[in-house]
Protein backbone atom coordinates (compact mmCIF):
# COMPACT_ATOMS: atom_id res chain seq x y z
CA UNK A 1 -4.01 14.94 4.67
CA UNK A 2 -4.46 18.59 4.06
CA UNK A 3 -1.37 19.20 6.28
CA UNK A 4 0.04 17.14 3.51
CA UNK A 5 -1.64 18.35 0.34
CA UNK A 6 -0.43 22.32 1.98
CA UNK A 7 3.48 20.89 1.95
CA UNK A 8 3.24 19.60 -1.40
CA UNK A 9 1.56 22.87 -2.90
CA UNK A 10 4.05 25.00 -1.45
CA UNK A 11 7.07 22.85 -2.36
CA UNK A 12 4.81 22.70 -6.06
CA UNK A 13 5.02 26.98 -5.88
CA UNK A 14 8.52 27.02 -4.64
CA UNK A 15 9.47 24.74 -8.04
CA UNK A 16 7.04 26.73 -10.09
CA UNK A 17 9.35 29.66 -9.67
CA UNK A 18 12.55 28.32 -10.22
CA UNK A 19 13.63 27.53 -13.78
CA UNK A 20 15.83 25.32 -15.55
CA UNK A 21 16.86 25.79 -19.20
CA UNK A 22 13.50 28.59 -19.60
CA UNK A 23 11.22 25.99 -18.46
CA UNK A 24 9.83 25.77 -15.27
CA UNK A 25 11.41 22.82 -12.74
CA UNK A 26 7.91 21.42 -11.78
CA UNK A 27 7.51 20.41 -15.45
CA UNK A 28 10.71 17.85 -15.52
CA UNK A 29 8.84 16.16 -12.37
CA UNK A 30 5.41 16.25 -14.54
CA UNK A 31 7.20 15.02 -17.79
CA UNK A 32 8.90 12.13 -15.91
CA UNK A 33 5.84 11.04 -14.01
CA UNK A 34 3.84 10.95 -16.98
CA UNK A 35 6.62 8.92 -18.55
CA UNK A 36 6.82 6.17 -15.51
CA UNK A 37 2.65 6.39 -15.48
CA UNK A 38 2.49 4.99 -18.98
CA UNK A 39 5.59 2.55 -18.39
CA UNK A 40 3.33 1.01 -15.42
CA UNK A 41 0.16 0.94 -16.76
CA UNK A 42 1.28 -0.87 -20.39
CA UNK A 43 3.74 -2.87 -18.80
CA UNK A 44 0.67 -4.45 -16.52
CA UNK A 45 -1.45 -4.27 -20.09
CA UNK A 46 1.07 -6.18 -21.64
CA UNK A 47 0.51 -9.37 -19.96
CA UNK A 48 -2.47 -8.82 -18.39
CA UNK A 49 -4.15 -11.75 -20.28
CA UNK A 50 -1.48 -14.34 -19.88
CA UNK A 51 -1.94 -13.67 -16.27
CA UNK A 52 -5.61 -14.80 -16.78
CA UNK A 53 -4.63 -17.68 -18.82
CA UNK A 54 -1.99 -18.85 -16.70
CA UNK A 55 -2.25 -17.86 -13.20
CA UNK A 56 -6.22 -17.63 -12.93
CA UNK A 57 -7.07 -20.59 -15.35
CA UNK A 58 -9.38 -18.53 -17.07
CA UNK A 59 -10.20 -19.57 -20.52
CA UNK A 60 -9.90 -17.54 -23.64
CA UNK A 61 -13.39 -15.96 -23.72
CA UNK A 62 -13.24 -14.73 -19.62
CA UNK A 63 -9.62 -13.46 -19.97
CA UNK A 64 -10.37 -11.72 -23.63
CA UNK A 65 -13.68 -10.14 -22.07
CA UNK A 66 -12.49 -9.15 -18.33
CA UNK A 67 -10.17 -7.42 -20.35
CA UNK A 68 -11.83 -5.52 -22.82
CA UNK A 69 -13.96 -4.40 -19.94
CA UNK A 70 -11.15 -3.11 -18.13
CA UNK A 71 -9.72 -1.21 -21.01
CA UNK A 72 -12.93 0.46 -21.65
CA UNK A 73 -13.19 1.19 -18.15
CA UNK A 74 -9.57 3.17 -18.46
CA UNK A 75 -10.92 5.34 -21.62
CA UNK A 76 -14.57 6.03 -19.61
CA UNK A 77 -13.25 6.99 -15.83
CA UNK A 78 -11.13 10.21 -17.54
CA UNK A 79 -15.05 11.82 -17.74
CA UNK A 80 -15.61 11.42 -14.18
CA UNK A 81 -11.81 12.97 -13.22
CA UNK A 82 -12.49 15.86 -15.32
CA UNK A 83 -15.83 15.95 -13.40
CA UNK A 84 -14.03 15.89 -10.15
CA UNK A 85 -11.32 18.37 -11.02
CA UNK A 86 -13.45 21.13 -12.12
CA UNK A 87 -16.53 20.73 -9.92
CA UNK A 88 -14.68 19.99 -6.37
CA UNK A 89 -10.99 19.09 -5.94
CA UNK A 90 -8.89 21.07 -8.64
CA UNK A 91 -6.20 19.53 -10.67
CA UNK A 92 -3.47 19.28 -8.49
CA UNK A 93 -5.57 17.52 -5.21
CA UNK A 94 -7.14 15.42 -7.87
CA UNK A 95 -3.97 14.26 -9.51
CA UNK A 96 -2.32 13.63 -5.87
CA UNK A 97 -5.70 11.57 -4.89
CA UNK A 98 -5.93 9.34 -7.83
CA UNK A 99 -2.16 8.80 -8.49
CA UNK A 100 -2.46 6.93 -4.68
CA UNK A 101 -5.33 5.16 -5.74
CA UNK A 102 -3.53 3.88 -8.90
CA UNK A 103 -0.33 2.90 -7.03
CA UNK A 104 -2.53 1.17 -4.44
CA UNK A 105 -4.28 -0.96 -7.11
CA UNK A 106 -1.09 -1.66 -8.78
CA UNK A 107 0.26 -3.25 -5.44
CA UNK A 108 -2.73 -4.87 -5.53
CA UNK A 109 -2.82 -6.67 -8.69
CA UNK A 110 1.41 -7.11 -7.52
CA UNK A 111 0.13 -9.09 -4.64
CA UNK A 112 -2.74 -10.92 -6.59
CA UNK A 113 -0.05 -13.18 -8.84
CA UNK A 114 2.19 -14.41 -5.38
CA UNK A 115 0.93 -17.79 -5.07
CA UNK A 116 2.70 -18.63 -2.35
CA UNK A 117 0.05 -16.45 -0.17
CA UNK A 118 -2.62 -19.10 -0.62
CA UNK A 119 -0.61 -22.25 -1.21
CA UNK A 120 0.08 -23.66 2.07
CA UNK A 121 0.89 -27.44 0.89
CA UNK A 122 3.69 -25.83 -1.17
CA UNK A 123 2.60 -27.61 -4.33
CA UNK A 124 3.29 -24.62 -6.63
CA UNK A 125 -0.55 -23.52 -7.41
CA UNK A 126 -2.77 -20.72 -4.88
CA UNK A 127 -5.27 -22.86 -2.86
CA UNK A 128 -7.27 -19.94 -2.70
CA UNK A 129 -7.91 -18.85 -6.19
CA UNK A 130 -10.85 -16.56 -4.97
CA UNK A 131 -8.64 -14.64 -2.98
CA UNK A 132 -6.36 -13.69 -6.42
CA UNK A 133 -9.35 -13.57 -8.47
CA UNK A 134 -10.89 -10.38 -5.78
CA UNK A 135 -7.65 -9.18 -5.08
CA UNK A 136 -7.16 -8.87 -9.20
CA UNK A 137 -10.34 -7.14 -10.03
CA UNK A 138 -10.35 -4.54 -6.97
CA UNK A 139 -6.81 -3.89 -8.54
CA UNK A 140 -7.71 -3.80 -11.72
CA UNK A 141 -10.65 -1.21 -10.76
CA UNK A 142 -8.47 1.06 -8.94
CA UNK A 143 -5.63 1.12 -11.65
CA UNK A 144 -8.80 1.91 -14.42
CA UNK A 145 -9.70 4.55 -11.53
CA UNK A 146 -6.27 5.62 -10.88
CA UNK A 147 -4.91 5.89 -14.59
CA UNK A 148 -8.21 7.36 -16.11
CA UNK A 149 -8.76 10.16 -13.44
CA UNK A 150 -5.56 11.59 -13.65
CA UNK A 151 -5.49 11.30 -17.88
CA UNK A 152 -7.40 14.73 -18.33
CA UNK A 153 -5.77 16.49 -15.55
CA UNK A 154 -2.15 16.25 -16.10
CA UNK A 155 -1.37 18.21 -19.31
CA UNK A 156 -3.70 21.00 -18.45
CA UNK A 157 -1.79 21.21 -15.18
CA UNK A 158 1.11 21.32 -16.87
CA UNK A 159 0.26 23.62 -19.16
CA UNK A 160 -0.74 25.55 -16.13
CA UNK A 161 3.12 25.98 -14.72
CA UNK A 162 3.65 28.09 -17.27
CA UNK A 163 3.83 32.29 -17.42
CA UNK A 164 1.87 34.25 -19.94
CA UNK A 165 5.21 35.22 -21.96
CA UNK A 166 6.17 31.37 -22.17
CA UNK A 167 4.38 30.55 -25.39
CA UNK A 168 7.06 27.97 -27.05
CA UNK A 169 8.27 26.80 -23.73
CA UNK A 170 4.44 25.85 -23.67
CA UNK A 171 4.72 24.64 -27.32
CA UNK A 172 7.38 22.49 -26.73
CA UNK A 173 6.51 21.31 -23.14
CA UNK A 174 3.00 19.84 -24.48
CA UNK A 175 5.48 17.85 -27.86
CA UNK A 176 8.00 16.42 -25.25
CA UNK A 177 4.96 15.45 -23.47
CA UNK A 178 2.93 13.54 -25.72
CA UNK A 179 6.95 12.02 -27.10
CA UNK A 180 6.96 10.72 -23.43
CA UNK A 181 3.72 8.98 -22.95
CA UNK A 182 4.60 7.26 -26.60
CA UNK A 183 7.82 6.09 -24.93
CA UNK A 184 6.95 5.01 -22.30
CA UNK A 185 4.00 2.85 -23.99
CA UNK A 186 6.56 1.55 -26.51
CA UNK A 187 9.45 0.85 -24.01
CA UNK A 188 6.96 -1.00 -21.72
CA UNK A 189 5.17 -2.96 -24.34
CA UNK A 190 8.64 -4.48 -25.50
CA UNK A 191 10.58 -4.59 -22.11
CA UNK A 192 7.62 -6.46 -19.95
CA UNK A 193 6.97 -9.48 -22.02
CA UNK A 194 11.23 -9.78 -22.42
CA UNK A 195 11.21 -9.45 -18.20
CA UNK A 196 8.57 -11.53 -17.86
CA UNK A 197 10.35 -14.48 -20.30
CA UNK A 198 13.71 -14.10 -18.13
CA UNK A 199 12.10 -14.32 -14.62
CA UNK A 200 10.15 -16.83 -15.80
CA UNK A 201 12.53 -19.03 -16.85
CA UNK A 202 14.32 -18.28 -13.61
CA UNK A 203 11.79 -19.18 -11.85
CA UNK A 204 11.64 -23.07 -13.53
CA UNK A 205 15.18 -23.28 -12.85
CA UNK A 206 15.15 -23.18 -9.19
CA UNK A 207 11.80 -24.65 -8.69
């Protein structure tokens, strides 16, 4: 892994140096990710409790509290990546770390709404609803882990990729950065719930 984390700092330098437009050509990469980051996590957010609802049987209470739990969890884990960053890993190893946690949680809760895993008389509902229900929540956890760890690193890192002398390229970098995590919330919020109505309906067509 820190055969890994060396490649990935030295491709990070070589990109750090090279420019595009004034600005440096690691912070189109950081803009972008940011962009897909909050595409992923409100997309999941989106529907999050109709997948209670519907897929877990949960009733309104569970699925409105489980949550609210995990939401809060998403605004409280940022303290313990800012804890992390400055105390042991730094930004970078810290963003790297986390962003595979999130993406492994996100599989996770990906995997937790396939019913056919668990239904083995092929009558259209899991067998195994325990199995989702774990699967969901140690998804959910790492995605709260994932998402909140990374939230105070990434704009000081990118601020970071910038030179002394690159005061509005810093200016600007930090306005088309907070314009993309807006986006990609907005974009996400409306898109999901129309994706989710299409496949769905797919889905009762050839079932």
């Amino acid at each position: 892994s820190e055969a890994i984390l060396s490649l990935l700092n030295r491709i990070l330098l070589l990109f750090c140096h090279k420019e595009v437009c004034g600005y440096p050509l690691s912070i189109f990469f950081i803009v972008v990710n940011e962009f897909c980051e909050r595409f992923s996590y409100y997309g999941m957010r989106a529907v999050l409790v109709l997948y209670f609802k519907y897929f877990l049987r949960w009733d309104d209470d569970l699925a409105t509290s489980i949550y609210h739990t995990f939401v809060a969890l998403c605004y409280l884990t940022p303290i313990l990546g800012a804890i992390v960053a400055d105390s042991w890993l730094g930004k970078f190893k810290t963003i790297i770390y986390l962003s595979i946690v999130y993406a492994i949680g996100q599989v996770a809760m990906a995997v937790s709404a396939i019913h056919d895993i668990t239904d083995t008389d092929r009558d259209g509902t899991p067998d195994n609803m325990t199995f989702h229900v774990v699967l969901s929540m140690v998804g959910l956890f790492l995605i709260a882990l994932g998402t909140g760890g990374i939230k105070p690193c990434v704009a000081a890192f990118g601020g970071d990729q910038f030179s002394d002398h690159q005061d509005r390229q810093r200016r600007t970098f930090f306005s088309v950065f907070y314009l993309c995590i807006n986006g990609g919330s907005l974009l996400s919020t409306i898109i999901t719930p129309i994706l989710r109505g299409l496949f769905n309906n797919i889905y009762l067509t050839f079932s």
